[in-house]
PDB file of N, CA and C in Angstrom:
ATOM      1  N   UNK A   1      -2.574  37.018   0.638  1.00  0.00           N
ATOM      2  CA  UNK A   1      -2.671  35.918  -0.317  1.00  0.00           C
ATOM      3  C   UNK A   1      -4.115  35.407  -0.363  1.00  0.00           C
ATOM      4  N   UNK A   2      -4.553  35.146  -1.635  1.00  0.00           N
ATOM      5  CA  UNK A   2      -6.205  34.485  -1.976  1.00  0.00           C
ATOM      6  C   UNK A   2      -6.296  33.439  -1.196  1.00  0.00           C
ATOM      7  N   UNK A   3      -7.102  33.124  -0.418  1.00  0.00           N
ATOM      8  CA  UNK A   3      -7.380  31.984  -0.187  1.00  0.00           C
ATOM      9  C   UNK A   3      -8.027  30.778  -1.197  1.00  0.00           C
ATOM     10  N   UNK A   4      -7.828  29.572  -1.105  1.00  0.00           N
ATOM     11  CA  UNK A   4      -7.941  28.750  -2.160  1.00  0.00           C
ATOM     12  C   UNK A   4      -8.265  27.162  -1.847  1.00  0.00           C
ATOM     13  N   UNK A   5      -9.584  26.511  -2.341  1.00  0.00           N
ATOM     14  CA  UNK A   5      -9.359  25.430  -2.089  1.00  0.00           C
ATOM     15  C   UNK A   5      -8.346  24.158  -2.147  1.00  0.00           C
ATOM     16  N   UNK A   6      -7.764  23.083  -1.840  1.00  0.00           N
ATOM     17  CA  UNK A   6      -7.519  22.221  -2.095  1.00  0.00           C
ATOM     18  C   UNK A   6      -8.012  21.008  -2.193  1.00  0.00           C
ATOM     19  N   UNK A   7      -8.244  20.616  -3.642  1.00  0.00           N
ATOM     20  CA  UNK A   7      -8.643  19.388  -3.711  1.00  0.00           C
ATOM     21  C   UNK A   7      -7.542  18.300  -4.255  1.00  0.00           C
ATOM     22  N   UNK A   8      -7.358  16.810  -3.713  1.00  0.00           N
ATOM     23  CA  UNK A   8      -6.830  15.807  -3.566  1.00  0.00           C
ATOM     24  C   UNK A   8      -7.456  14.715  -4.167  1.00  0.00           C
ATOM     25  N   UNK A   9      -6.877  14.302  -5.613  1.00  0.00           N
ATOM     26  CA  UNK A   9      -6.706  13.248  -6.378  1.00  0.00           C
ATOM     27  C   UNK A   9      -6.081  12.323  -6.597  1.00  0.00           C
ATOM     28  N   UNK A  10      -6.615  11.111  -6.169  1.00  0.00           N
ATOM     29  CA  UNK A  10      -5.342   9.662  -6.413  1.00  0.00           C
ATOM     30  C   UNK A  10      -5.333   8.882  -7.535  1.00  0.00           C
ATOM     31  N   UNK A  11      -4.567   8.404  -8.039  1.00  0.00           N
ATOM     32  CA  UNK A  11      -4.513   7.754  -9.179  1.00  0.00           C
ATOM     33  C   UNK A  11      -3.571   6.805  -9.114  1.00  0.00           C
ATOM     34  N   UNK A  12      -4.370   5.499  -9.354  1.00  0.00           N
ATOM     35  CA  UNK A  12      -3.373   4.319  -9.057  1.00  0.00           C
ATOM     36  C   UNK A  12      -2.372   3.897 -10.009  1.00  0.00           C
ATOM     37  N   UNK A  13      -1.677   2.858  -9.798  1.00  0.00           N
ATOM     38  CA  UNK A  13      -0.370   2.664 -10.584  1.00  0.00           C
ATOM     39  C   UNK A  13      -1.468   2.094 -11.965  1.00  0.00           C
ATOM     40  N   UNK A  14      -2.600   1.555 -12.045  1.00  0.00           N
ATOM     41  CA  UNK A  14      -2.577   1.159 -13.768  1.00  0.00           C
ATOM     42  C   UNK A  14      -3.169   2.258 -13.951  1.00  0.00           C
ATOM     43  N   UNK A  15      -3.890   2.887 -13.781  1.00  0.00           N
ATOM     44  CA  UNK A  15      -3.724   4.801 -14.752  1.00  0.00           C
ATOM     45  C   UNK A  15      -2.845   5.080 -15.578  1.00  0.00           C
ATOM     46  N   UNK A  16      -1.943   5.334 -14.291  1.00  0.00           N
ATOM     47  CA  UNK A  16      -0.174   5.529 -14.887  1.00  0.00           C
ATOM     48  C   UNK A  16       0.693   4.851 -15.616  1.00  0.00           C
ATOM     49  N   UNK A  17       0.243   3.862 -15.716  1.00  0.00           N
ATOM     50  CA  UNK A  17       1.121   2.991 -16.664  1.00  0.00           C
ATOM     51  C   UNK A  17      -0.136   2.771 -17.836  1.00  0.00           C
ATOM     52  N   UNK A  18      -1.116   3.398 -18.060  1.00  0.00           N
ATOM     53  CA  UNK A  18      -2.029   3.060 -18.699  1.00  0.00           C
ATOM     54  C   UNK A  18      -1.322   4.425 -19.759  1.00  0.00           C
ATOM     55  N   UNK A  19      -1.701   5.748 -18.820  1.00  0.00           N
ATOM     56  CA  UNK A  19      -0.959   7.025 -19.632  1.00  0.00           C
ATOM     57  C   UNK A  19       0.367   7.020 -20.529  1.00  0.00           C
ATOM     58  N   UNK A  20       1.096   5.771 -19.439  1.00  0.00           N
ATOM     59  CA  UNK A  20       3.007   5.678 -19.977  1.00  0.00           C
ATOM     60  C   UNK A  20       2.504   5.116 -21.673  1.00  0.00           C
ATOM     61  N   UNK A  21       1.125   3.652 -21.261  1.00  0.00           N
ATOM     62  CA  UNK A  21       1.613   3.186 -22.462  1.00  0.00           C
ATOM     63  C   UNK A  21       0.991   4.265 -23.543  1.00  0.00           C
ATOM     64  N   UNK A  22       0.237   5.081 -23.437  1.00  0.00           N
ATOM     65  CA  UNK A  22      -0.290   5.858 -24.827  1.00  0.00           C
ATOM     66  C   UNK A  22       0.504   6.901 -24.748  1.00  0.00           C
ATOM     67  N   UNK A  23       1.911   7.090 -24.580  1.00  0.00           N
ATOM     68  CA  UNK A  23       2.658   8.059 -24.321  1.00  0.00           C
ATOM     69  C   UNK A  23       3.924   7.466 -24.672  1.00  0.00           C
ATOM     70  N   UNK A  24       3.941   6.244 -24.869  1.00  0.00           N
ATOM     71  CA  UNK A  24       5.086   5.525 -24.752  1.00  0.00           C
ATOM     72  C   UNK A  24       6.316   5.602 -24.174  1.00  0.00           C
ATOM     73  N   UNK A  25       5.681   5.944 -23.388  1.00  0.00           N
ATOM     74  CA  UNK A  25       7.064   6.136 -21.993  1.00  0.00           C
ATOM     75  C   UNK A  25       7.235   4.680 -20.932  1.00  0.00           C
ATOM     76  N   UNK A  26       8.327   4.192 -20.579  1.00  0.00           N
ATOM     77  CA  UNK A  26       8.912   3.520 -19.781  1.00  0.00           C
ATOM     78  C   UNK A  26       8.499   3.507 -18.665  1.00  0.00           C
ATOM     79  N   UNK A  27       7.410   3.407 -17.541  1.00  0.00           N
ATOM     80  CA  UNK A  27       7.236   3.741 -16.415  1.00  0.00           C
ATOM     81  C   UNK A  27       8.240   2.541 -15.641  1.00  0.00           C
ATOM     82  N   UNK A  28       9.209   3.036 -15.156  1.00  0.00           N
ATOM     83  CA  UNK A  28      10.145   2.131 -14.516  1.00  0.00           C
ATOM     84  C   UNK A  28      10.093   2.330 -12.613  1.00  0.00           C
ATOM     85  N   UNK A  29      10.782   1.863 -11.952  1.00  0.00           N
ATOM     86  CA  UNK A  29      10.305   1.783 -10.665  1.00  0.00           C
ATOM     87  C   UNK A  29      10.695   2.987  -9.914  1.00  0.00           C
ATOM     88  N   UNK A  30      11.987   3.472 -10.247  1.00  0.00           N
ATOM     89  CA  UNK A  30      12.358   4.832  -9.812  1.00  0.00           C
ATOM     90  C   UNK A  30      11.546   6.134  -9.839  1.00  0.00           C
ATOM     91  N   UNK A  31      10.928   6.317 -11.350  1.00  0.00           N
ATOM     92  CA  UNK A  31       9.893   7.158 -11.563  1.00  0.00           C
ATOM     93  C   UNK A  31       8.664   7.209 -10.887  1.00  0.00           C
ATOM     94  N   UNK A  32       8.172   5.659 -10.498  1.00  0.00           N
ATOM     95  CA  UNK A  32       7.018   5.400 -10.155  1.00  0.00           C
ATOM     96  C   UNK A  32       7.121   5.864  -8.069  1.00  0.00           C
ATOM     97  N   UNK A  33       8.034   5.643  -7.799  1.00  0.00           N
ATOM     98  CA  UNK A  33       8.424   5.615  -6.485  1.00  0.00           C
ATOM     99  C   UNK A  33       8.894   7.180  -6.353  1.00  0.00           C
ATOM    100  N   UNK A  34       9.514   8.100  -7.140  1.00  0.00           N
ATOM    101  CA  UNK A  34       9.172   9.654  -7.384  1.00  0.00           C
ATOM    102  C   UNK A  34       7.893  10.088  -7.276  1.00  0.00           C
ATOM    103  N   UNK A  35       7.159   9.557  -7.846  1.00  0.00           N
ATOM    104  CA  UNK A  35       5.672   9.646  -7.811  1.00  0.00           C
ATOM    105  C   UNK A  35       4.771  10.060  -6.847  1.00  0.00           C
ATOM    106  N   UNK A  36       4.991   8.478  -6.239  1.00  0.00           N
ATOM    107  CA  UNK A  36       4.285   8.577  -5.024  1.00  0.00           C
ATOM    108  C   UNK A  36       4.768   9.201  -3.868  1.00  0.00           C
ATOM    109  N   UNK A  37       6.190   9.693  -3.934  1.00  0.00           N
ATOM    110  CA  UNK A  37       6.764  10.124  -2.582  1.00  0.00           C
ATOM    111  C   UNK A  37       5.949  11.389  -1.999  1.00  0.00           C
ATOM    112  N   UNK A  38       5.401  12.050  -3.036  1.00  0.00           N
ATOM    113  CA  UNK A  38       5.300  13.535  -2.398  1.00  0.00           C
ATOM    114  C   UNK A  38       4.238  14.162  -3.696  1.00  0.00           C
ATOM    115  N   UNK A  39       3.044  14.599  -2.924  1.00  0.00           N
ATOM    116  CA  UNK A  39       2.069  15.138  -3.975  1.00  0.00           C
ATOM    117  C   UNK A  39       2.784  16.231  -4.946  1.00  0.00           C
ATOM    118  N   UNK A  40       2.075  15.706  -5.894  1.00  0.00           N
ATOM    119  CA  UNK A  40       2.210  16.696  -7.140  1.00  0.00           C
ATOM    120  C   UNK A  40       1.302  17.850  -7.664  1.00  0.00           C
ATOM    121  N   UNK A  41       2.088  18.779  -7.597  1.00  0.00           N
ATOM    122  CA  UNK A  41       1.075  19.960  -8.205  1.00  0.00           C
ATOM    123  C   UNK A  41       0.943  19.968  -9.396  1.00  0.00           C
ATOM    124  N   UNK A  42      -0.486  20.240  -9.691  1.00  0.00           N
ATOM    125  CA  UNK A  42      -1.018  20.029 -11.299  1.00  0.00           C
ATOM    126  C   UNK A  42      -1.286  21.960 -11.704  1.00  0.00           C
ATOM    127  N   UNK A  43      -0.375  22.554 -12.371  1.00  0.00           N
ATOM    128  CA  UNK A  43      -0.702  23.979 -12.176  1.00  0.00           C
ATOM    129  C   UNK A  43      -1.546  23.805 -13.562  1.00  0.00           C
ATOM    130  N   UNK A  44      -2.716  24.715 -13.535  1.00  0.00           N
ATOM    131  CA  UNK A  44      -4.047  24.536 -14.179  1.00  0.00           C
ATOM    132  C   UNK A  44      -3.969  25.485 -15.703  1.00  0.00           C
ATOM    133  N   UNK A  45      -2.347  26.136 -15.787  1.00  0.00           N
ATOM    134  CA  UNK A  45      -1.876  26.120 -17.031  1.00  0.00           C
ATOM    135  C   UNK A  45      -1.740  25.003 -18.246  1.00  0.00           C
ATOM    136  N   UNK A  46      -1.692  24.109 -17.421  1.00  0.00           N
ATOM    137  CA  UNK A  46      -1.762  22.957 -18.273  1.00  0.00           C
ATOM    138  C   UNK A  46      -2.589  22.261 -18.946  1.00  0.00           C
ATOM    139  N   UNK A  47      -3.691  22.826 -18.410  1.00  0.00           N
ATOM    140  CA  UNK A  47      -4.794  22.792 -19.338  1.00  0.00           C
ATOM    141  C   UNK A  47      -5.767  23.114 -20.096  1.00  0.00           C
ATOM    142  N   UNK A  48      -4.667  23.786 -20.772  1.00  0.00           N
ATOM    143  CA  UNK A  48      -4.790  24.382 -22.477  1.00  0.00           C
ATOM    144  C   UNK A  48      -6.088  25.056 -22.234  1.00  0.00           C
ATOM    145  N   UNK A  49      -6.600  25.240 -23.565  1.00  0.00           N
ATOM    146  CA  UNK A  49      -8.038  25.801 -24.020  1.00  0.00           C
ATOM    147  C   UNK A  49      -9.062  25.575 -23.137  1.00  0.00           C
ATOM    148  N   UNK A  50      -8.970  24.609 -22.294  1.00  0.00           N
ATOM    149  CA  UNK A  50     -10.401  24.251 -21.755  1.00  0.00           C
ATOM    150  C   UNK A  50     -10.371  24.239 -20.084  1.00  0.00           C
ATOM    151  N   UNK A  51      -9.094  25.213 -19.646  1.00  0.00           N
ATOM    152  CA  UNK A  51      -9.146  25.358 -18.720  1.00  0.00           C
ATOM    153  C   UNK A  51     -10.283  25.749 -17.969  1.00  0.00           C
ATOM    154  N   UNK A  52     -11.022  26.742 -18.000  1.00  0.00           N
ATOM    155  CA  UNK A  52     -12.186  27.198 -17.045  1.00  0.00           C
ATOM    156  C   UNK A  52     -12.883  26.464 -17.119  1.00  0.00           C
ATOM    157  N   UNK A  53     -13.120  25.285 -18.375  1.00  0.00           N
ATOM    158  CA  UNK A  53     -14.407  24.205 -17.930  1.00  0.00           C
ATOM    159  C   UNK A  53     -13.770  23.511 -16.866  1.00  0.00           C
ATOM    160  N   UNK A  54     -12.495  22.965 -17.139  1.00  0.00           N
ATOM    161  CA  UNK A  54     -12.574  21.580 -16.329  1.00  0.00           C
ATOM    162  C   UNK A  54     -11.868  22.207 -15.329  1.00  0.00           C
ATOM    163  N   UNK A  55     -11.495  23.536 -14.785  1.00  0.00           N
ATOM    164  CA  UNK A  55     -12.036  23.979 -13.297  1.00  0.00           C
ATOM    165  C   UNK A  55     -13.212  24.077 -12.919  1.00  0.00           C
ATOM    166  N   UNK A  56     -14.142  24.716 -13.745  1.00  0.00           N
ATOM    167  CA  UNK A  56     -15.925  24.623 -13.023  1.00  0.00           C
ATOM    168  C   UNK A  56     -16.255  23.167 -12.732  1.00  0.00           C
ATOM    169  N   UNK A  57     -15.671  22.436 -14.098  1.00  0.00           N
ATOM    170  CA  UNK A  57     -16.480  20.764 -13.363  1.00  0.00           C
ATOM    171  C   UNK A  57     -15.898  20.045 -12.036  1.00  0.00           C
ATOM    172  N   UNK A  58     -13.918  20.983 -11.669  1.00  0.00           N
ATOM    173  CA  UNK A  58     -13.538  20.037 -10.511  1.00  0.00           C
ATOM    174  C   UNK A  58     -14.400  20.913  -9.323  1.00  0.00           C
ATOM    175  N   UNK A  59     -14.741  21.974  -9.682  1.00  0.00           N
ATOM    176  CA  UNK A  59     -15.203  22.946  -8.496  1.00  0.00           C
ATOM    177  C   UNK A  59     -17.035  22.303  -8.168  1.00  0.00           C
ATOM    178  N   UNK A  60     -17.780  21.821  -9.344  1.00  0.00           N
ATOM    179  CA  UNK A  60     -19.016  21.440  -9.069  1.00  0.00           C
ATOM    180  C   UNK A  60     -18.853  20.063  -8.260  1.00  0.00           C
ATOM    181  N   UNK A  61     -17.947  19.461  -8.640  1.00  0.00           N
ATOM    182  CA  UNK A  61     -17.462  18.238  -8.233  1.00  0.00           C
ATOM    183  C   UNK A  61     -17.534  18.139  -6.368  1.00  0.00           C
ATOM    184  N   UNK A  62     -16.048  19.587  -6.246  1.00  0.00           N
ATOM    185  CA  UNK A  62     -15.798  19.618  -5.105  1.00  0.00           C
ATOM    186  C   UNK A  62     -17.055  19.839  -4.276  1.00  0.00           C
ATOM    187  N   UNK A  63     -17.968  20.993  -4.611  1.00  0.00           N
ATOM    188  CA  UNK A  63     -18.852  21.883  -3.835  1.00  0.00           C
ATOM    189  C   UNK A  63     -19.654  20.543  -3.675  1.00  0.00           C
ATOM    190  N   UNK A  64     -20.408  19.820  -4.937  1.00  0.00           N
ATOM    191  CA  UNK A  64     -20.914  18.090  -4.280  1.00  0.00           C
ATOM    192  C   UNK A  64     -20.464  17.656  -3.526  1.00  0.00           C
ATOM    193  N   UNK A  65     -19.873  17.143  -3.379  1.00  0.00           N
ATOM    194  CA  UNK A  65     -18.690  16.013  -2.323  1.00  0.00           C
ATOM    195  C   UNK A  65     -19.319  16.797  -1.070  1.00  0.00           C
ATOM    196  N   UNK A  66     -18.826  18.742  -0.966  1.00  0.00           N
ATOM    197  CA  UNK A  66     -18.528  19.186   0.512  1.00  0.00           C
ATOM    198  C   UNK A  66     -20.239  18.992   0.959  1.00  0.00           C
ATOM    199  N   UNK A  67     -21.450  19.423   0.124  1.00  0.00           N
ATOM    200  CA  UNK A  67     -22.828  19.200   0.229  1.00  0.00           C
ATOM    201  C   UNK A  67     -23.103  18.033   1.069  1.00  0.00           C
ATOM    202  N   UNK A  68     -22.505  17.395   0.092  1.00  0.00           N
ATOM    203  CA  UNK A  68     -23.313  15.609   0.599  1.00  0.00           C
ATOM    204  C   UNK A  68     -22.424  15.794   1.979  1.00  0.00           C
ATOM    205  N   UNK A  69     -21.657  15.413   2.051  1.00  0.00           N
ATOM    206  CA  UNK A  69     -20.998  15.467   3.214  1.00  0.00           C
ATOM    207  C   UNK A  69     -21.209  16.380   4.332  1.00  0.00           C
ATOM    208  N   UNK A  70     -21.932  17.175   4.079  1.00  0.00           N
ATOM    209  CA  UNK A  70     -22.857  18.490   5.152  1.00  0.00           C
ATOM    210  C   UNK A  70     -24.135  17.360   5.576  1.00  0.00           C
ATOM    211  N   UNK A  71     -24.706  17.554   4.460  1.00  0.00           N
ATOM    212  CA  UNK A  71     -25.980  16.853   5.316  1.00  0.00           C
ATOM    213  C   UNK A  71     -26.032  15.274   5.755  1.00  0.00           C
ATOM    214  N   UNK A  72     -24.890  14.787   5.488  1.00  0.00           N
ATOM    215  CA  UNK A  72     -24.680  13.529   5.821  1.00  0.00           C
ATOM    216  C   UNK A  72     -24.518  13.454   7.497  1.00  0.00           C
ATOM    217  N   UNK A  73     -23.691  14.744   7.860  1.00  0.00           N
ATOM    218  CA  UNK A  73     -23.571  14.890   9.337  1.00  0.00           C
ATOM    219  C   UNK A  73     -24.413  16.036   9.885  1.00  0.00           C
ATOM    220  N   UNK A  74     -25.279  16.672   9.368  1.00  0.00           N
ATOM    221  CA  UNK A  74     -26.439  17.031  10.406  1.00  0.00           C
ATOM    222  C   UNK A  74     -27.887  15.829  10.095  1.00  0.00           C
TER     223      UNK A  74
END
């Protein structure tokens, strides 16, 4: 099996109820408490046409973060 990064995104409850309202969905407490129980996989089918950008930008993103965080501890 490929080996593969994981990167970890949080998003607080007004996001989500920010998304419900331009979606017009109900974010009620059951859903919201589904939510948070247990990470969600975002499979990268889901994003349509412009998938390989906005993997290169989470991947430039990531490889920043791991950088700074290198020379932060030597």
């Amino acid at each position: 099996m490929e080996e593969k990064v994981r990167i970890v995104m949080e998003l607080d409850k007004n996001v989500v109820q920010a998304a419900c309202f331009l979606a017009d969905i109900n974010l009620s407490d059951e859903v919201w408490q589904k939510m948070v129980a247990e990470p969600i996989l975002f499979p990268t089918e889901l994003m349509g046409e412009q998938k390989k950008e906005m993997e290169l930008g989470i991947a430039m993103a990531a490889l920043g973060l791991t950088l700074q965080k290198q020379e932060e501890t030597e």
